[in-house]
C-alpha atoms as a PDB file:
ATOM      1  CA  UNK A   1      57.080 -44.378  97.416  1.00  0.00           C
ATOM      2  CA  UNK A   2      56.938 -43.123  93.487  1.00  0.00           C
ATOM      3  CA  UNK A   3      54.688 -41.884  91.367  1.00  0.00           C
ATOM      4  CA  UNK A   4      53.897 -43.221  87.977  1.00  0.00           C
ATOM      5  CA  UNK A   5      51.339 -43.325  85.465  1.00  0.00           C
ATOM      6  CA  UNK A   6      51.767 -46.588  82.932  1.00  0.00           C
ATOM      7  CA  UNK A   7      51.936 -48.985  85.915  1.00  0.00           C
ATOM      8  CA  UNK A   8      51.213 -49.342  89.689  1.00  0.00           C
ATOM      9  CA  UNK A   9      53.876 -51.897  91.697  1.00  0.00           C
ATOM     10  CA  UNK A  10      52.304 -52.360  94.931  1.00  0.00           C
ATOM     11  CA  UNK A  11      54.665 -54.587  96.833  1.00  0.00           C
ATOM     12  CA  UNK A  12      54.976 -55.922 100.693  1.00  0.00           C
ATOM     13  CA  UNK A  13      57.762 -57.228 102.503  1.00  0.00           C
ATOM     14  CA  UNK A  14      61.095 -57.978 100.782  1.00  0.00           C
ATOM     15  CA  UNK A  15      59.337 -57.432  97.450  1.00  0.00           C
ATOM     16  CA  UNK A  16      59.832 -53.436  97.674  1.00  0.00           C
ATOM     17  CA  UNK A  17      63.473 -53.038  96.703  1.00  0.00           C
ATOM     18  CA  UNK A  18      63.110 -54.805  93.294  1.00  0.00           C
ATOM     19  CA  UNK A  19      59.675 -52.873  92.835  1.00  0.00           C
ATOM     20  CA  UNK A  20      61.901 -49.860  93.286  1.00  0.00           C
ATOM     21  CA  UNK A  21      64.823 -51.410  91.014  1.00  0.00           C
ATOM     22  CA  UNK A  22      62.392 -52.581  88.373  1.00  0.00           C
ATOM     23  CA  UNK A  23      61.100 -48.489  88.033  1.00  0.00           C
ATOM     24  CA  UNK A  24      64.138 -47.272  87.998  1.00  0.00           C
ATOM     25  CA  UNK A  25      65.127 -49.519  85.323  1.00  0.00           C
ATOM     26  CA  UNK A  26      62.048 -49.041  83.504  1.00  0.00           C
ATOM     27  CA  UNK A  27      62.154 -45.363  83.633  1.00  0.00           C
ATOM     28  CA  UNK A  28      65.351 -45.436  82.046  1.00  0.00           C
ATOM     29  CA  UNK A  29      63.847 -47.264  78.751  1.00  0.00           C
ATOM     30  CA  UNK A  30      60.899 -44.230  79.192  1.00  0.00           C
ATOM     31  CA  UNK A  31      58.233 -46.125  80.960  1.00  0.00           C
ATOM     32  CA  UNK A  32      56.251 -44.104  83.980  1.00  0.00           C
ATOM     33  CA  UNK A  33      55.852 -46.884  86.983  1.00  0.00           C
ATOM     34  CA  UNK A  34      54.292 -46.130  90.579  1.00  0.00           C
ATOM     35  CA  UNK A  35      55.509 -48.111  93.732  1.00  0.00           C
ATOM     36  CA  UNK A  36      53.469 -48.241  96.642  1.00  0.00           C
ATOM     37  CA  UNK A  37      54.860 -50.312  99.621  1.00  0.00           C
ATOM     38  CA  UNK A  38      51.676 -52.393 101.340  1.00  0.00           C
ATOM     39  CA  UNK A  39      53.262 -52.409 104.164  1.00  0.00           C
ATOM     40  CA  UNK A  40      50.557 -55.014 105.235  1.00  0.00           C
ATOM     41  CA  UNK A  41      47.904 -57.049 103.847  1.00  0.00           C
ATOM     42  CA  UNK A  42      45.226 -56.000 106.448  1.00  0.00           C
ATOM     43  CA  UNK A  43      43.334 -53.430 106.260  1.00  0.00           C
ATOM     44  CA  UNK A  44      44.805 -52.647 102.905  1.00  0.00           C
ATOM     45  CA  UNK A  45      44.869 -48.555 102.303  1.00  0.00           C
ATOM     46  CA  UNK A  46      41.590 -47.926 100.731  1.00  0.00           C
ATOM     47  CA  UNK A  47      43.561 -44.721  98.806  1.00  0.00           C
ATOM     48  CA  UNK A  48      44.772 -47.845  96.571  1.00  0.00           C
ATOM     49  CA  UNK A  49      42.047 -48.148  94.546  1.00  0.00           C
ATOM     50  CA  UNK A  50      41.471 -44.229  93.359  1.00  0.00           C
ATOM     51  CA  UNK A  51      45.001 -44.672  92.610  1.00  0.00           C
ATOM     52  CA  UNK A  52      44.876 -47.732  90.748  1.00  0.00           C
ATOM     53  CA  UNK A  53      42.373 -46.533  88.325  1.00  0.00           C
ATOM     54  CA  UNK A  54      43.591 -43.260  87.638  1.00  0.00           C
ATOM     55  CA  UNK A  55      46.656 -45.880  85.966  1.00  0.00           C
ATOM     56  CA  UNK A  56      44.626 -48.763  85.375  1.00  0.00           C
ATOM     57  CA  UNK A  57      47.173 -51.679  85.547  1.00  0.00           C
ATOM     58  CA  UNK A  58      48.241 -52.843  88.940  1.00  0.00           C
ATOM     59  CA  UNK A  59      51.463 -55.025  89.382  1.00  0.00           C
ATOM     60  CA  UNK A  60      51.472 -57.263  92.613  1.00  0.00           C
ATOM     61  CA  UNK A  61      54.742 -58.551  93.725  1.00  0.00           C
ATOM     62  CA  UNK A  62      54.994 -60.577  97.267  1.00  0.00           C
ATOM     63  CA  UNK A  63      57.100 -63.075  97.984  1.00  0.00           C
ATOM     64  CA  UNK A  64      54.651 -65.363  99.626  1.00  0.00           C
ATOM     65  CA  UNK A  65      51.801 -68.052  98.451  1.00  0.00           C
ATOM     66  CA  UNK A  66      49.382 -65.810  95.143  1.00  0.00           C
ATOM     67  CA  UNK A  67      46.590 -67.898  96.333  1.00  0.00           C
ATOM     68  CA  UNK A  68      45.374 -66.141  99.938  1.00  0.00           C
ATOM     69  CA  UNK A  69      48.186 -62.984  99.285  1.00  0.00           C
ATOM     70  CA  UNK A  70      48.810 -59.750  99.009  1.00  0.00           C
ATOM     71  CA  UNK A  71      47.192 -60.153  95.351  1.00  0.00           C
ATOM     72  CA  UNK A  72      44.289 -61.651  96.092  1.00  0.00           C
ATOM     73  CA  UNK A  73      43.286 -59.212  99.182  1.00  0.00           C
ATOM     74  CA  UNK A  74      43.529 -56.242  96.497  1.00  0.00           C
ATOM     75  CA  UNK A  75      41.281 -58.255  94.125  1.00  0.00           C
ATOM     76  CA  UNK A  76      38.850 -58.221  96.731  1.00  0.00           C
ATOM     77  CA  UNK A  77      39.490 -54.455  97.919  1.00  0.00           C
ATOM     78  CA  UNK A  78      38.779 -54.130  94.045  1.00  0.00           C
ATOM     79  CA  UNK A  79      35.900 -55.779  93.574  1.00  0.00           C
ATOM     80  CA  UNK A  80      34.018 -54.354  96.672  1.00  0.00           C
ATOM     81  CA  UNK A  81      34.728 -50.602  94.952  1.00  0.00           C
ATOM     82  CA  UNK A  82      33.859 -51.536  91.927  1.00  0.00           C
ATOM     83  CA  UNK A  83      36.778 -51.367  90.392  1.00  0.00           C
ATOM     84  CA  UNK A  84      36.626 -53.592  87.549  1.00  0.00           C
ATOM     85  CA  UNK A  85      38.582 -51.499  84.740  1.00  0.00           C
ATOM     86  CA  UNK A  86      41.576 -52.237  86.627  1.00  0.00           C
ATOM     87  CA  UNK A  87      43.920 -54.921  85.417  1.00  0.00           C
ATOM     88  CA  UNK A  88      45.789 -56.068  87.510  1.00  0.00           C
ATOM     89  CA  UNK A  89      48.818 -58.933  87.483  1.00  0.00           C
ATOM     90  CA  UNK A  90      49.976 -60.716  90.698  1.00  0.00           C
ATOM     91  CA  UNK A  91      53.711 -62.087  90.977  1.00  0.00           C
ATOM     92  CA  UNK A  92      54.459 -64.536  93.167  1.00  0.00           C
ATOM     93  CA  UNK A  93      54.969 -68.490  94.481  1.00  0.00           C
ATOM     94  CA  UNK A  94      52.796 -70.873  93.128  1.00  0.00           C
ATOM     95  CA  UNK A  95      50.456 -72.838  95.891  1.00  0.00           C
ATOM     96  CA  UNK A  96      52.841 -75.489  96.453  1.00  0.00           C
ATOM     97  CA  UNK A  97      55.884 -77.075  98.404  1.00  0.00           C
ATOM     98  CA  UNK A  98      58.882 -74.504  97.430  1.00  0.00           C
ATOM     99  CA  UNK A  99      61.693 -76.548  98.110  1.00  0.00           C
ATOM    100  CA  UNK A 100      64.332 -75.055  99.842  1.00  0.00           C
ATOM    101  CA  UNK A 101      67.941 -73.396  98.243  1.00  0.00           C
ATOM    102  CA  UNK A 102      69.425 -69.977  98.010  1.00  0.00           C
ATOM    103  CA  UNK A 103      66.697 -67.013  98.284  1.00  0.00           C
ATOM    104  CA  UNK A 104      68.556 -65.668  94.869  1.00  0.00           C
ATOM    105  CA  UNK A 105      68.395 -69.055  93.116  1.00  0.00           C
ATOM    106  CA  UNK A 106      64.503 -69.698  94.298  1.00  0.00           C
ATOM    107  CA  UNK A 107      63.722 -66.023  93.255  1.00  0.00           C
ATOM    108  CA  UNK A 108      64.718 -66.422  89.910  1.00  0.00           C
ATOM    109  CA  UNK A 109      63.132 -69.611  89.640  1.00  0.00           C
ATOM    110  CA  UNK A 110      59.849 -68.301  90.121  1.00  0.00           C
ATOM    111  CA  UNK A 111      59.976 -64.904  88.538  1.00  0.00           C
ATOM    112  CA  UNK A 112      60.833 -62.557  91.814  1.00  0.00           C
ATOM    113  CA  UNK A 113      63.978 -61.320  90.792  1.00  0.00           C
ATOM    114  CA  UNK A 114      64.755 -57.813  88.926  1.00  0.00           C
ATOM    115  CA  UNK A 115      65.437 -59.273  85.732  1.00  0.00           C
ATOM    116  CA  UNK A 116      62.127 -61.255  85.793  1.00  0.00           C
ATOM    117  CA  UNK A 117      60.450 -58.489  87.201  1.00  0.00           C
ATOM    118  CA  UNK A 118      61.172 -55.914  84.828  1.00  0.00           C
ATOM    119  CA  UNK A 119      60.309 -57.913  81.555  1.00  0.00           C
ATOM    120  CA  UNK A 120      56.313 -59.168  83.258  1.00  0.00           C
ATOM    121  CA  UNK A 121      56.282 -55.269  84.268  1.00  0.00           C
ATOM    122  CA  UNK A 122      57.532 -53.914  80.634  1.00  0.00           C
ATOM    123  CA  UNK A 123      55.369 -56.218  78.776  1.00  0.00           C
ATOM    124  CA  UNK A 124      52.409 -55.088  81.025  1.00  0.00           C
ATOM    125  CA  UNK A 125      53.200 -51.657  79.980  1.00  0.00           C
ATOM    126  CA  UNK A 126      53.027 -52.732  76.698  1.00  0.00           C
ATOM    127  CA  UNK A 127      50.164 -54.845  77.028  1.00  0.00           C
ATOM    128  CA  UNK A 128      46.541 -52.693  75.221  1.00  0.00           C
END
């Protein structure tokens, strides 16, 4: 969906529109991010990984479980191509009860809004 070359979003479900928020707000501080929307987590695109080390961090965001995700499916994809310089960071719930409240509330509790977004993706950025 955008090109980058600092960072890599790759995002599923209703974690692509603050993927796309968090670049745009990035850009405008100077950083370079990519989004790529999953669509689904099987078969993932095997395009990802060529992709993901020609930028060599990877940013996972789905709003779903990290343990058995979106995250952990590119790990593998990763590992089978031998992509091991990649780093990659996966955003998401912990594997526990979420209890329920206001998506907005619940998002920001666990680090899936913009705001949080954007400061785990900057200080990726920045990360050596």
């Amino acid at each position: 969906m955008r090109e980058g070359q600092e960072l890599l979003i790759i995002a599923v479900g209703s974690m692509v529109m603050p993927a796309l928020e968090t670049a745009s707000q990035l850009e405008k501080e100077g950083f370079s991010i990519g989004v790529v929307n999953s669509r689904f987590v099987k078969p993932l695109d095997p395009t990802l990984v060529e992709t993901a080390q020609r930028i060599g961090k990877v940013l996972v965001l789905e709003e779903n479980s990290r343990l058995g995700g979106l995250g952990g499916a590119i790990l593998e994809l990763f590992s089978d191509r031998n992509a091991h310089d990649v780093r990659l960071k996966r955003l998401g719930l912990p594997d526990r009860f979420i209890e329920h409240g206001p998506a907005t509330v619940l998002k920001q509790k666990y680090g899936l809004d913009v705001a949080s977004i954007v400061k785990e993706a900057r200080d990726f950025c920045q990360e050596s």
